[in-house]
N, C-alpha and C. Protein backbone atom coordinates (compact mmCIF):
# COMPACT_ATOMS: atom_id res chain seq x y z
N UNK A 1 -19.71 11.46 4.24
CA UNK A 1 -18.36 11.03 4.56
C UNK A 1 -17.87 11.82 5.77
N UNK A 2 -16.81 11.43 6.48
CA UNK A 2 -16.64 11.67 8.14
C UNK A 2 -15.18 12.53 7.47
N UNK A 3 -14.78 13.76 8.62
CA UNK A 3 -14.19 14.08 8.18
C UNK A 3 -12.50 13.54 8.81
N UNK A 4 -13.11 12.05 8.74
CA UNK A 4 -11.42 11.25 9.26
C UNK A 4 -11.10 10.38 8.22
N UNK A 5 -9.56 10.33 7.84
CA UNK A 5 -8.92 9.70 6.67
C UNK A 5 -7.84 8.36 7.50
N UNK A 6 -7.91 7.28 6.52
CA UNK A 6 -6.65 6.50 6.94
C UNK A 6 -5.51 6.75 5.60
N UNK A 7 -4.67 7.02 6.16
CA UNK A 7 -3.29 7.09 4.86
C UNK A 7 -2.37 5.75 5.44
N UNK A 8 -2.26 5.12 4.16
CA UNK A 8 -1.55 4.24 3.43
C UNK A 8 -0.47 4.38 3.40
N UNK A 9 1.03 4.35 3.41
CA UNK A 9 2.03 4.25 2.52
C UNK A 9 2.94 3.37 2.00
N UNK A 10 3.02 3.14 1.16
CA UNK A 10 3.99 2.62 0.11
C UNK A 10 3.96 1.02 0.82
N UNK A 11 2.99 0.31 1.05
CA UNK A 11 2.65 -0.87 1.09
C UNK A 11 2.68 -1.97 -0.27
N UNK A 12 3.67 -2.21 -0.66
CA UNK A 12 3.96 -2.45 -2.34
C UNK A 12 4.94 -3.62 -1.93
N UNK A 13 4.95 -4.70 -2.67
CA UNK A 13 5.56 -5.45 -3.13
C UNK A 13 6.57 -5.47 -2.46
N UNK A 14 7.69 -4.68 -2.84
CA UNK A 14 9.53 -4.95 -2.87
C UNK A 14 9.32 -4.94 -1.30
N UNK A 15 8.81 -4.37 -0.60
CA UNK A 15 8.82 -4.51 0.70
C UNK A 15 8.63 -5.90 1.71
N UNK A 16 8.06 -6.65 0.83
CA UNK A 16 8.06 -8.17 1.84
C UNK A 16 8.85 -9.29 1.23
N UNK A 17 8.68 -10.37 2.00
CA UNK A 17 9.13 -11.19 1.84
C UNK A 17 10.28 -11.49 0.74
N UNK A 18 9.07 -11.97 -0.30
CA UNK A 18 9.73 -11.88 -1.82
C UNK A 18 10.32 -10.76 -2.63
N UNK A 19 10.34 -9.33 -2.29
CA UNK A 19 10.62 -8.25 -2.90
C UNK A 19 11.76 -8.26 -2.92
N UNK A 20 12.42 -6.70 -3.48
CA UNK A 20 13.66 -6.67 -3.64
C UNK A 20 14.33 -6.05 -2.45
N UNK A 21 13.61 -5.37 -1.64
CA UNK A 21 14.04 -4.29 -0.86
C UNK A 21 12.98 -4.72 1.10
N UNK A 22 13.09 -6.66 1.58
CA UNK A 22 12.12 -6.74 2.31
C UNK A 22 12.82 -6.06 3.97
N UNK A 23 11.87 -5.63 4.20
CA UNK A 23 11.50 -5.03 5.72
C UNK A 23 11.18 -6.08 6.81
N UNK A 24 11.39 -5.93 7.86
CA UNK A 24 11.42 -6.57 8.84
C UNK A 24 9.47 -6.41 9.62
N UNK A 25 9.07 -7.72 9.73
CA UNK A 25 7.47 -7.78 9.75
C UNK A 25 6.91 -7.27 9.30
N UNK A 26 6.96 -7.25 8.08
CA UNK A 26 5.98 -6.96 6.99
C UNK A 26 4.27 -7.24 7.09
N UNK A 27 4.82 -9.41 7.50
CA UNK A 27 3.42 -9.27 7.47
C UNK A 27 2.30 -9.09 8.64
N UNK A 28 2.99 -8.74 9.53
CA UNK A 28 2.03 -8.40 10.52
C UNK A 28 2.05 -6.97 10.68
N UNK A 29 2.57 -6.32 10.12
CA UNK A 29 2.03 -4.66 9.90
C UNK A 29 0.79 -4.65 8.54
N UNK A 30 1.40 -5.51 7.50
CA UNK A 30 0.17 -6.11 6.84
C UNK A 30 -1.47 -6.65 7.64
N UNK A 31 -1.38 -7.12 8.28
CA UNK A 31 -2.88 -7.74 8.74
C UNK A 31 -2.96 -5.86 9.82
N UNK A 32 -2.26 -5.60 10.50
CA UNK A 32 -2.60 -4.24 11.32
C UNK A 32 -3.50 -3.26 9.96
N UNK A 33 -2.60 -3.20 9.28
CA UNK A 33 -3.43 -2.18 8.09
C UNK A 33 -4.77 -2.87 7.60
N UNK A 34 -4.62 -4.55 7.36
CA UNK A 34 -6.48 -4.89 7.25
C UNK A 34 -7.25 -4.31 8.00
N UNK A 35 -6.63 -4.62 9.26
CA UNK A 35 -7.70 -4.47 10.73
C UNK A 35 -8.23 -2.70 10.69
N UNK A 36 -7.16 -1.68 10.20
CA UNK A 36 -7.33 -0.35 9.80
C UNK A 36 -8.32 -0.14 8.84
N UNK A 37 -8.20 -1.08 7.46
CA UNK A 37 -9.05 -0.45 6.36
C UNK A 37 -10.59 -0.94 7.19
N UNK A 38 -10.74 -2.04 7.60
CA UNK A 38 -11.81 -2.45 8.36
C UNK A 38 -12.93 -1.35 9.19
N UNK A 39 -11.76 -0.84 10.44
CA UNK A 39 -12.13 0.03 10.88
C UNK A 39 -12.44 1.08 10.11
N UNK A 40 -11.62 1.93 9.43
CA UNK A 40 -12.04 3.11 8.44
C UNK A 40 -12.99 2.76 7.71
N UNK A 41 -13.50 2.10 6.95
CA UNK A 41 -14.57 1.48 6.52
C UNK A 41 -15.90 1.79 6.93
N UNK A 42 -15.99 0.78 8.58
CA UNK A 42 -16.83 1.33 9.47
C UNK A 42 -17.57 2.49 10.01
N UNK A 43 -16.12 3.35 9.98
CA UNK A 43 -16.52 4.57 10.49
C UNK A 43 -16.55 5.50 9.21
N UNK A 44 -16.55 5.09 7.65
CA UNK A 44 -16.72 5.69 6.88
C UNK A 44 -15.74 6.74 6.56
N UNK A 45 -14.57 6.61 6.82
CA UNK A 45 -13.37 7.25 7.04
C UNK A 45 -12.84 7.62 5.31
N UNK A 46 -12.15 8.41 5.26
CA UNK A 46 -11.55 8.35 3.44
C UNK A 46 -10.42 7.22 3.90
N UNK A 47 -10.25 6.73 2.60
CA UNK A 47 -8.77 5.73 2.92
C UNK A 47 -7.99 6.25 1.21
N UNK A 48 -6.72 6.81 2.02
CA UNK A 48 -5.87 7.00 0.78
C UNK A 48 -4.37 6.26 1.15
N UNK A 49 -4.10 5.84 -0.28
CA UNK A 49 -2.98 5.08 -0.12
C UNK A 49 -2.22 6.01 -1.17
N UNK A 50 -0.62 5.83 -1.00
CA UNK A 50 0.02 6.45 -0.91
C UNK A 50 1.24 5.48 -1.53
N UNK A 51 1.27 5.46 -3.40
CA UNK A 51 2.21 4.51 -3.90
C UNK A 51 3.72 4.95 -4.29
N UNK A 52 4.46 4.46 -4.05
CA UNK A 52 5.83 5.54 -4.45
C UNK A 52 6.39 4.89 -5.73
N UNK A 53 6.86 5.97 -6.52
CA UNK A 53 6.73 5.16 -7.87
C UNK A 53 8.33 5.85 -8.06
N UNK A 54 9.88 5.13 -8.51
CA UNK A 54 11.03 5.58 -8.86
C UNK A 54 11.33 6.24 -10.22
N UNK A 55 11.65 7.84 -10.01
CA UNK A 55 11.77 8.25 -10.98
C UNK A 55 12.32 7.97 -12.16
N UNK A 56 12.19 7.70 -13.33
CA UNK A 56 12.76 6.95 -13.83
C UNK A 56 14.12 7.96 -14.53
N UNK A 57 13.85 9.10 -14.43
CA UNK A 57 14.71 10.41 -14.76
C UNK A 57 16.04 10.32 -14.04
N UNK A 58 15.85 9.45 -13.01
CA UNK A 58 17.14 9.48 -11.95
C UNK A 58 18.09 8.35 -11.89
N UNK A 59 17.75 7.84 -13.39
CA UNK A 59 18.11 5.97 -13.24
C UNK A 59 17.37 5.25 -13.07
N UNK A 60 17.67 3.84 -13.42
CA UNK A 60 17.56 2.72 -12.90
C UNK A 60 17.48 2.66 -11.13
N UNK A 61 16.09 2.24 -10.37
CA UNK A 61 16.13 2.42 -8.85
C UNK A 61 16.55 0.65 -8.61
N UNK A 62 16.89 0.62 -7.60
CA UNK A 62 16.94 -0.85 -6.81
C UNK A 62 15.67 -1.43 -6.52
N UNK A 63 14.60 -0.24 -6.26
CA UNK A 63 13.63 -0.83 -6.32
C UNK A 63 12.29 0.00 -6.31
N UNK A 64 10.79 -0.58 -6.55
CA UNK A 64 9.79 0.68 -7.09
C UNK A 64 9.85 1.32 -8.09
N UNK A 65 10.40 0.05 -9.25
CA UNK A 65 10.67 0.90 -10.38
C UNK A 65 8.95 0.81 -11.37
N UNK A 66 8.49 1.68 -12.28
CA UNK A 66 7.47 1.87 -12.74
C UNK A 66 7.28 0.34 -13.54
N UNK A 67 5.99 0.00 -13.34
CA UNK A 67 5.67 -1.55 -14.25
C UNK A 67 6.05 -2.78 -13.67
N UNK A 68 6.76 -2.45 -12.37
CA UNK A 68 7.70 -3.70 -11.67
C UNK A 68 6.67 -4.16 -10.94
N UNK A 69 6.74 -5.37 -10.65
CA UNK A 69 5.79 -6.28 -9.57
C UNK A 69 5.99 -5.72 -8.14
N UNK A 70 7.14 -5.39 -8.06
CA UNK A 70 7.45 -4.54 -6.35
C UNK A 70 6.47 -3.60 -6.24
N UNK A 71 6.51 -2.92 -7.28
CA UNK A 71 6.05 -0.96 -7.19
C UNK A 71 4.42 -1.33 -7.06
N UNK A 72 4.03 -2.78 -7.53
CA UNK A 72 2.28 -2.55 -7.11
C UNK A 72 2.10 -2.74 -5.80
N UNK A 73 0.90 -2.54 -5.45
CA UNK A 73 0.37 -2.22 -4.11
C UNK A 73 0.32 -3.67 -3.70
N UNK A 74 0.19 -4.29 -2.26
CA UNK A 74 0.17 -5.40 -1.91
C UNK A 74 -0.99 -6.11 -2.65
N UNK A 75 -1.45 -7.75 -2.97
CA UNK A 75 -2.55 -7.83 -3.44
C UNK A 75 -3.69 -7.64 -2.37
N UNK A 76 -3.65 -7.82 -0.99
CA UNK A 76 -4.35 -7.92 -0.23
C UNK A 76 -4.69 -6.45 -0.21
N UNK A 77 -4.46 -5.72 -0.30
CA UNK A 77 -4.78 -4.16 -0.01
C UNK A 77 -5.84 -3.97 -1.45
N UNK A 78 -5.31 -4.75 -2.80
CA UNK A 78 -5.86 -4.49 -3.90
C UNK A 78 -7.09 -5.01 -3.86
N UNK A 79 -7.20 -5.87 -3.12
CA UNK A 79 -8.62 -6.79 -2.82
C UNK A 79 -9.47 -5.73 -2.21
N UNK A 80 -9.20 -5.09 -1.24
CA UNK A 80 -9.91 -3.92 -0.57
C UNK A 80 -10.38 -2.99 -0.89
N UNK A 81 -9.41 -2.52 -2.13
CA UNK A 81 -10.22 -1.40 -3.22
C UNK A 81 -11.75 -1.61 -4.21
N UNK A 82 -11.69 -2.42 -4.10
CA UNK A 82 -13.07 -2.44 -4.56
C UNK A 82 -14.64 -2.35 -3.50
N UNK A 83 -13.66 -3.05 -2.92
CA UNK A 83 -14.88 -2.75 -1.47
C UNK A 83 -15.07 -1.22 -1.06
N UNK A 84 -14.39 -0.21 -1.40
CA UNK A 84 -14.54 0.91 -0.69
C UNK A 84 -14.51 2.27 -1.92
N UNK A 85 -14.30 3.13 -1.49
CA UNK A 85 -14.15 4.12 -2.17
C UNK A 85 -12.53 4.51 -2.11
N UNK A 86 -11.65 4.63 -3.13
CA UNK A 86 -10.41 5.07 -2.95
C UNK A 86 -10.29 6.19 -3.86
N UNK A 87 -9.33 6.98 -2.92
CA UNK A 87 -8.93 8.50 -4.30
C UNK A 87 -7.19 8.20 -4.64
């Protein structure tokens, strides 16, 4: 293994389209991060992703709450985990 990493973050659900909490071009920062795991891949890179999960100690969140369809990882990213090695 190379000692170069791609980090992930909080690529989850509530963030697009349909979520609770969507961001502005989602999905084309989406296909940029394919084109990333691709590359890291290639070059045998670590790939860690990076899920943010709402405390549940702090309340009820607006969004990223634990078990919620938002708080999982995109499916397209989930498709990728099997192809590779993830920590």
């Amino acid at each position: 293994m190379s000692k170069k990493a791609l980090v992930i973050i909080d690529l989850q659900n509530d963030y697009f389209p349909e979520g609770k909490y969507p961001l502005w071009n989602t999905e084309q920062t989406l296909e940029n991060i394919e084109t990333a795991i691709e590359l890291a891949k290639k070059d045998d890179a670590l790939i860690v992703h990076v899920q943010h999960i709402a405390d549940p100690a702090m309340g009820l969140a607006p969004f990223f709450n634990q078990g919620s369809e938002g708080a999982e990882i995109h499916p397209h990213i989930m498709q990728q985990r099997q192809k590779v090695k993830w920590l």
